[in-house]
N, C-alpha and C. Protein backbone atom coordinates (compact mmCIF):
# COMPACT_ATOMS: atom_id res chain seq x y z
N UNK A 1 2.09 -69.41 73.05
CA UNK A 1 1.31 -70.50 72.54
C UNK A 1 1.54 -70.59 71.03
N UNK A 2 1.41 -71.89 70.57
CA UNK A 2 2.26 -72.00 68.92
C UNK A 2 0.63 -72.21 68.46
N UNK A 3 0.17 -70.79 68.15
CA UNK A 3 -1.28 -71.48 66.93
C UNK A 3 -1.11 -71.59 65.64
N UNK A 4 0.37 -71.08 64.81
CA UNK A 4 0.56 -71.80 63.78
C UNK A 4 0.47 -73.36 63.41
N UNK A 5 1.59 -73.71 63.92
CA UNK A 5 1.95 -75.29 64.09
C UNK A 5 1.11 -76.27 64.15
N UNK A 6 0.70 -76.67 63.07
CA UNK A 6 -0.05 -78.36 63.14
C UNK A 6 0.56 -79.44 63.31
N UNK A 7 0.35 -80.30 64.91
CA UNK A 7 0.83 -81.28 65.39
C UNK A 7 0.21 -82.69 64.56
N UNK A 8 1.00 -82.98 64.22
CA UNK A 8 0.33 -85.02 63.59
C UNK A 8 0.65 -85.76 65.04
N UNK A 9 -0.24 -86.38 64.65
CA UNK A 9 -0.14 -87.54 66.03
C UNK A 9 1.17 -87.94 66.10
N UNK A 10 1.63 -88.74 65.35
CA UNK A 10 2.89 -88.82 65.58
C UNK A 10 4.26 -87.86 66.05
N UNK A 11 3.99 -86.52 66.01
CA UNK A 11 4.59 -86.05 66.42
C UNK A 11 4.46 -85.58 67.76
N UNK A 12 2.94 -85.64 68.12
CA UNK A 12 2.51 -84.93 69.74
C UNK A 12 3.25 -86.15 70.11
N UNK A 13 2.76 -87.52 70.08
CA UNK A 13 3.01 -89.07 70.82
C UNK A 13 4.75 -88.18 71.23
N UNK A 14 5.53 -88.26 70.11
CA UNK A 14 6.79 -87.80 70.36
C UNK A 14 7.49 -86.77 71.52
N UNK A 15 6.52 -85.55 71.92
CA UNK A 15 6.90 -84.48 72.46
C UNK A 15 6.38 -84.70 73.42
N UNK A 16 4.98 -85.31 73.87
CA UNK A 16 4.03 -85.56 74.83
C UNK A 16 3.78 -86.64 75.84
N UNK A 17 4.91 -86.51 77.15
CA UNK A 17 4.14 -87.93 78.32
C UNK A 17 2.39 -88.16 78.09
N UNK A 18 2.40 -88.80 78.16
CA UNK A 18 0.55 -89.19 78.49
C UNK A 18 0.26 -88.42 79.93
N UNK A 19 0.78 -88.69 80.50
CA UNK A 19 0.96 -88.16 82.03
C UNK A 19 0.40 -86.89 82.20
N UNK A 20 1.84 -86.08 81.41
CA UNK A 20 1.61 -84.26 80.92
C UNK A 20 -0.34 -83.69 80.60
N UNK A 21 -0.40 -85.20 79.56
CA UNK A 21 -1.64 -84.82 78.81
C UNK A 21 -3.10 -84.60 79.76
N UNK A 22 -2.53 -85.96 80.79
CA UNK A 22 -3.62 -86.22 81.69
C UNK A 22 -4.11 -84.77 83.16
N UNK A 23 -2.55 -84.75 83.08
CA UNK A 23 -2.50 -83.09 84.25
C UNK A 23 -2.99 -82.01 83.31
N UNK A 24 -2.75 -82.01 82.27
CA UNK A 24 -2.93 -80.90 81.44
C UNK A 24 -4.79 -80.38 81.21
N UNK A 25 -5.41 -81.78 80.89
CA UNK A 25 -6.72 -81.92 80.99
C UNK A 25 -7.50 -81.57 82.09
N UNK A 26 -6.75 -81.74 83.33
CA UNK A 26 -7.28 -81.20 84.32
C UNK A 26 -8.10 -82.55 85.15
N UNK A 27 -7.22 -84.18 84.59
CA UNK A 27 -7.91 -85.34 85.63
C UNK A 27 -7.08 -85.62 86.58
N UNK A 28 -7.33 -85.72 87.85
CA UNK A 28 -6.77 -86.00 89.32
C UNK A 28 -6.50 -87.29 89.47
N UNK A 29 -5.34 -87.58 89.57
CA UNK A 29 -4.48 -88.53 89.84
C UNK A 29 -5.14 -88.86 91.60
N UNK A 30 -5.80 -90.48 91.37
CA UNK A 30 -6.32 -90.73 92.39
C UNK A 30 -5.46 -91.76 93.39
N UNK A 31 -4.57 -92.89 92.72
CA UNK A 31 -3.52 -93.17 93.23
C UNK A 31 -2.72 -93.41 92.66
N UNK A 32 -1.59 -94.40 93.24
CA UNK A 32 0.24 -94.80 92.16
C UNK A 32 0.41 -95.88 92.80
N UNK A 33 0.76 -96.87 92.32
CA UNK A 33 1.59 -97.53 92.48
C UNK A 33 2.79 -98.16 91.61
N UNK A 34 3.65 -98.20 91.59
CA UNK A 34 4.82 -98.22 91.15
C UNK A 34 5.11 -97.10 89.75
N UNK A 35 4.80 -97.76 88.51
CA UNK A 35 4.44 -96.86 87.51
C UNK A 35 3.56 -96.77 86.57
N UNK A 36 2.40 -97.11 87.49
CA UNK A 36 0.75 -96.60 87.13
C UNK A 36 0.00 -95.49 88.10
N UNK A 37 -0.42 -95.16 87.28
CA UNK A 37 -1.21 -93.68 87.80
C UNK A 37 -2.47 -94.62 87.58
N UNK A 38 -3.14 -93.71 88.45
CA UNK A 38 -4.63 -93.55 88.16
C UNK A 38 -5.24 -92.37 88.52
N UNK A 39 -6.67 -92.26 87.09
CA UNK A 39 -6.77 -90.90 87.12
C UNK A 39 -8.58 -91.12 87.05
N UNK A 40 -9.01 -90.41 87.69
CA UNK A 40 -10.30 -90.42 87.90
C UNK A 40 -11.03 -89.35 86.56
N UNK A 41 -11.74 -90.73 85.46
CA UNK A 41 -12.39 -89.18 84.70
C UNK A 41 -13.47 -88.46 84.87
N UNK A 42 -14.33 -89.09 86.15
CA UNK A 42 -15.33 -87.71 86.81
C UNK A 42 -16.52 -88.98 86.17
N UNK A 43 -16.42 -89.39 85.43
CA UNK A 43 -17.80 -90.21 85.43
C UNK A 43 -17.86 -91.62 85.53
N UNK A 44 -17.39 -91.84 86.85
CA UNK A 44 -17.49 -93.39 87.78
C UNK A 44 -16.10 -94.23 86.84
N UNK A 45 -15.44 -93.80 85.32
CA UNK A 45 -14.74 -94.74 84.69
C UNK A 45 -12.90 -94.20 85.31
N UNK A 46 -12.57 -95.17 85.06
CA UNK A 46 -10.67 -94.99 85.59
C UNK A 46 -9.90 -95.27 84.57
N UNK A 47 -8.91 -94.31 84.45
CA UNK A 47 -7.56 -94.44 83.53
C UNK A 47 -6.37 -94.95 83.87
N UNK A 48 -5.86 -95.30 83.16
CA UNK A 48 -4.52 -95.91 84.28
C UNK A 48 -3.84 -95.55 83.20
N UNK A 49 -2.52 -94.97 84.14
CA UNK A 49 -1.43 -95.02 82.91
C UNK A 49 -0.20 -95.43 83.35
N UNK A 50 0.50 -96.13 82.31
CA UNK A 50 1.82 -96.54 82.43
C UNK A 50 3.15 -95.66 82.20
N UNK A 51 3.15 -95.05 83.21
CA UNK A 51 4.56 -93.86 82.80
C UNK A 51 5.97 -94.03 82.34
N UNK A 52 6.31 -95.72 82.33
CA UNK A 52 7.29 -96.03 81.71
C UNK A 52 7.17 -96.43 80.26
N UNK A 53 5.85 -96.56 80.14
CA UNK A 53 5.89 -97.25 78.65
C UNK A 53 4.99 -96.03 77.77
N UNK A 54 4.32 -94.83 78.71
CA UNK A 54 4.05 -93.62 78.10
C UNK A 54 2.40 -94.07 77.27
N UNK A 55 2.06 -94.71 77.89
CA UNK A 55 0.90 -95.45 77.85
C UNK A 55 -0.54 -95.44 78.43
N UNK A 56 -1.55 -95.28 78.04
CA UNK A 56 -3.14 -96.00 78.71
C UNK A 56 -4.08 -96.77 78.94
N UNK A 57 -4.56 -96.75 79.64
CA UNK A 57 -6.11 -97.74 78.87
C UNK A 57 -6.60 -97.63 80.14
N UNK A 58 -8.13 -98.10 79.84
CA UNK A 58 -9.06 -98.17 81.02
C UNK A 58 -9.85 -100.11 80.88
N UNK A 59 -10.67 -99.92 81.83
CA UNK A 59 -10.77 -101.56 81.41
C UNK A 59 -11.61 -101.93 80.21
N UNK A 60 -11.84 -101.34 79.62
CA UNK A 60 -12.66 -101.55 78.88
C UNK A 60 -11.30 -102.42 77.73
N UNK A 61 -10.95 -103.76 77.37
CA UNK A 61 -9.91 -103.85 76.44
C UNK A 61 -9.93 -103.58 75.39
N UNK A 62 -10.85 -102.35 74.67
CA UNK A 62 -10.30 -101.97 73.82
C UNK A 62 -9.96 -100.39 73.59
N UNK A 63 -10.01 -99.79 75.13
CA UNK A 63 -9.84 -98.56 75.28
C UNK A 63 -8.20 -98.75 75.59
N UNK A 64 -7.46 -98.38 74.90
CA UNK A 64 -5.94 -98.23 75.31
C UNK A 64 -5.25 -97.39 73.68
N UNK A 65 -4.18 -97.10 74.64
CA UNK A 65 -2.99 -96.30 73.57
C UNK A 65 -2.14 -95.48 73.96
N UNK A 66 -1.83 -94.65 73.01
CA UNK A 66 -0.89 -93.32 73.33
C UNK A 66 -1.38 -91.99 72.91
N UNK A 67 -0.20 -90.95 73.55
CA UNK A 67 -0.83 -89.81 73.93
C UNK A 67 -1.66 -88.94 72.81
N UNK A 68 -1.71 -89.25 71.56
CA UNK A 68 -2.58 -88.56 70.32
C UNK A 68 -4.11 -89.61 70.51
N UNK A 69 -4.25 -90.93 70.89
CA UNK A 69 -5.46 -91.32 70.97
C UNK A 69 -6.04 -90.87 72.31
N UNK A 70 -5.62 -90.87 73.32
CA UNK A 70 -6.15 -90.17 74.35
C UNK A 70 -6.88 -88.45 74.16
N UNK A 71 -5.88 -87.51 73.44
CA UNK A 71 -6.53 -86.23 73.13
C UNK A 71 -7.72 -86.75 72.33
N UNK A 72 -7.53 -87.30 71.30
CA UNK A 72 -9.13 -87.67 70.47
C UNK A 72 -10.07 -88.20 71.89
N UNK A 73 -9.74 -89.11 72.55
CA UNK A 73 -10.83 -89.33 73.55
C UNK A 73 -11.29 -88.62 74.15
N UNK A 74 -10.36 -87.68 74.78
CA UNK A 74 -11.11 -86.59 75.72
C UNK A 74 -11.69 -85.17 74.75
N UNK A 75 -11.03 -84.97 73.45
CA UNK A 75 -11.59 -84.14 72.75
C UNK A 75 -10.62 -82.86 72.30
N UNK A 76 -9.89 -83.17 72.75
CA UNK A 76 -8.50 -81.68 72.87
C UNK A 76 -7.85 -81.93 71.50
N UNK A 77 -8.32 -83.28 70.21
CA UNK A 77 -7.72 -83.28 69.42
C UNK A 77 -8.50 -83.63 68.14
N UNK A 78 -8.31 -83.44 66.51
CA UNK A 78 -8.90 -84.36 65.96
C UNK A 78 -8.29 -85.27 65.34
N UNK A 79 -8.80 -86.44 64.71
CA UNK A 79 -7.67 -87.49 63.60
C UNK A 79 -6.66 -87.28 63.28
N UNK A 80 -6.39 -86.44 62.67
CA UNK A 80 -4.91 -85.54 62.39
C UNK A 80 -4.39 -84.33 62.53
N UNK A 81 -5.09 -83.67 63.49
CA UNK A 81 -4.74 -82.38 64.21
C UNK A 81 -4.44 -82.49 65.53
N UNK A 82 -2.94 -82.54 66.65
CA UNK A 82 -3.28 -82.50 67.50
C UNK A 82 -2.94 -80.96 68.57
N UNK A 83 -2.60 -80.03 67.64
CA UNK A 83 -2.47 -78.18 68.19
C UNK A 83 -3.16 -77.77 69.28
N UNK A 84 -4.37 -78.29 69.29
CA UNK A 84 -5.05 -77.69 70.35
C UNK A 84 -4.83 -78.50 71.77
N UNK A 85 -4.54 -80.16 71.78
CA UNK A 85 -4.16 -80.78 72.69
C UNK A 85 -2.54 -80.25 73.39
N UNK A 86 -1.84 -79.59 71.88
CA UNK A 86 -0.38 -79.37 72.14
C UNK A 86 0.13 -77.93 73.21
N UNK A 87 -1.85 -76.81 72.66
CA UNK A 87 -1.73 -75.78 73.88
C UNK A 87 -1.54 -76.09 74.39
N UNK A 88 -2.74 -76.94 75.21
CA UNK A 88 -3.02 -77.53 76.81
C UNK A 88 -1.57 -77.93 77.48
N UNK A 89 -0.72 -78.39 77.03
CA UNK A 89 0.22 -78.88 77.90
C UNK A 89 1.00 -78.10 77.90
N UNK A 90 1.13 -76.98 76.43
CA UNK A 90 2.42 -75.65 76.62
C UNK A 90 1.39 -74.98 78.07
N UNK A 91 0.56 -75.17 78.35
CA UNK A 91 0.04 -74.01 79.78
C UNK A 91 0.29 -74.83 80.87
N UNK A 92 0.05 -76.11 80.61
CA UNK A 92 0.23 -76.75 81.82
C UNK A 92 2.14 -76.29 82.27
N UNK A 93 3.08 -76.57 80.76
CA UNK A 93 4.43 -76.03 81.49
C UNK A 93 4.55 -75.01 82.05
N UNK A 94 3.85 -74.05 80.86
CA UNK A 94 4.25 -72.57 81.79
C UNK A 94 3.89 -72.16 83.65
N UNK A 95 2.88 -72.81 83.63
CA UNK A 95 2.26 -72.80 84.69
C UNK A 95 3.40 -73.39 86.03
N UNK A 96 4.19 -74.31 85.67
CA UNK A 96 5.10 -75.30 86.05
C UNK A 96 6.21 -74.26 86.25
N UNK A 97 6.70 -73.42 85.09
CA UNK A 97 7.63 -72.36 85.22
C UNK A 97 7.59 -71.63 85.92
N UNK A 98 6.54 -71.33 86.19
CA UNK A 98 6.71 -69.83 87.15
C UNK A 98 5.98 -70.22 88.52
N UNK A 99 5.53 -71.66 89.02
CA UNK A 99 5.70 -71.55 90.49
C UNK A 99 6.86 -71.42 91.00
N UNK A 100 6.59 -70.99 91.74
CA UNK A 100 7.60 -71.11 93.15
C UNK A 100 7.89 -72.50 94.00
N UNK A 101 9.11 -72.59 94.06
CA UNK A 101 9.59 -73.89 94.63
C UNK A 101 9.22 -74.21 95.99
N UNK A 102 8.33 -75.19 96.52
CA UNK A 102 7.59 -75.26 97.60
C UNK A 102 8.68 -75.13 98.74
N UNK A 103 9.41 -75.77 98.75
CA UNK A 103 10.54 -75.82 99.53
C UNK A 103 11.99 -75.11 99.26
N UNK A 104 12.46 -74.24 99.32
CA UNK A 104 13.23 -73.93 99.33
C UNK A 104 14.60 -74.39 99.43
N UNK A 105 15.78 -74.54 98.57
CA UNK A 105 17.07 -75.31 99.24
C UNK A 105 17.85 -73.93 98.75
N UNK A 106 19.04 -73.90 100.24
CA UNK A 106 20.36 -72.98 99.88
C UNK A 106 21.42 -74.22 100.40
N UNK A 107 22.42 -74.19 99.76
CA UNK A 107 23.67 -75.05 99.81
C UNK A 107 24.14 -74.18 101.13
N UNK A 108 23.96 -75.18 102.66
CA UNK A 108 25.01 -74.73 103.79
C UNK A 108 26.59 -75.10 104.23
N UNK A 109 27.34 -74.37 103.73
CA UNK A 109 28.37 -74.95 104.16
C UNK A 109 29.17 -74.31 105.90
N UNK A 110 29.60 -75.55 106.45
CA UNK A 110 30.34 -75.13 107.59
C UNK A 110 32.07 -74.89 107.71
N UNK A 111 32.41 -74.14 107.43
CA UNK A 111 33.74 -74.39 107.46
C UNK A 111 34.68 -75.28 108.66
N UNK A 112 35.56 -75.72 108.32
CA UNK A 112 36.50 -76.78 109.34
C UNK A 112 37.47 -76.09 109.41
N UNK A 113 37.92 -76.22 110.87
CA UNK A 113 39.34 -74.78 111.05
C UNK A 113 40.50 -75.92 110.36
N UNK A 114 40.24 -76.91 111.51
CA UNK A 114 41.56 -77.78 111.26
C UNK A 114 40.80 -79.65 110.73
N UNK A 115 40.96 -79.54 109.75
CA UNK A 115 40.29 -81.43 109.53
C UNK A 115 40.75 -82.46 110.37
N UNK A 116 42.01 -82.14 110.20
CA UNK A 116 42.81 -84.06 110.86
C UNK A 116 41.96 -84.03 112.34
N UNK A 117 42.24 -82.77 112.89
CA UNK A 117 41.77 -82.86 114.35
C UNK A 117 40.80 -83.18 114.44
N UNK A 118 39.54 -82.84 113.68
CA UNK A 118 37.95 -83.25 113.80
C UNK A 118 37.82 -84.82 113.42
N UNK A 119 38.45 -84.90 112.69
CA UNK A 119 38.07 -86.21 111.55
C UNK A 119 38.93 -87.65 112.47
N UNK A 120 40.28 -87.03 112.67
CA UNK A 120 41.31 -88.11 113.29
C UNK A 120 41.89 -87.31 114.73
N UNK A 121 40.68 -87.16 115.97
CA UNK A 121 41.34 -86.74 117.19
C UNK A 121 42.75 -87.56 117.43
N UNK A 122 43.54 -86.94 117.97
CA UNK A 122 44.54 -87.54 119.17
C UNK A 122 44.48 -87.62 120.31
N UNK A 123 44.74 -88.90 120.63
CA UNK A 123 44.84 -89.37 122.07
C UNK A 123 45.81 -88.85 123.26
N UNK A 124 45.57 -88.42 124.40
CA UNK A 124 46.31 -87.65 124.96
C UNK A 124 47.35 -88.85 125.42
């Protein structure tokens, strides 16, 4: 964890999906469609975010932005500090690092004795 390092907004916005920020916080992605999330914040209000444009807002029109105004909203940041929002998501990676891959893949290969024959039989 970097507790030296003081993040400026502008630089979290830079390093930080909104997305990251929102898993990181610990709000549950309630549905998707195309490339909006929605994330339930536990008290009846909804977030939506735009994962292509790295974006938020809720309906309220003047609740929207990017990922340094969101930490001030939920609290993980202040005006020009955003370090402590910048933990939250170094745990959310690590956390990411060291699962285990739900599914497993090994590359199967079958060997072919003879190709032409499989690929291009001959006719007797």
């Amino acid at each position: 964890m970097n507790k030296l390092k003081k993040f400026t907004p502008m630089e979290f916005d830079s390093i930080v999906p909104v997305d990251d920020l929102c898993m990181a916080a610990g709000l549950v992605c309630i549905s998707q469609k195309k490339i909006l999330r929605h994330y339930d914040l536990g008290n009846g209000q909804e977030l939506t975010v735009n994962t292509a444009r790295n974006e938020w807002a809720m309906k309220n029109p003047d609740c929207y932005g990017c990922a340094s105004q969101l930490a001030v909203k939920l609290g993980l940041a202040g005006d020009s500090d955003c370090s402590k929002a910048f933990a939250e998501v170094e745990k959310l990676y690590a956390e990411r690092e060291n699962t285990p891959a739900a599914f497993g893949y090994t590359a199967v290969s079958r060997p072919v004795l003879d190709f032409t024959d499989t690929c291009h039989p001959q006719r007797p």
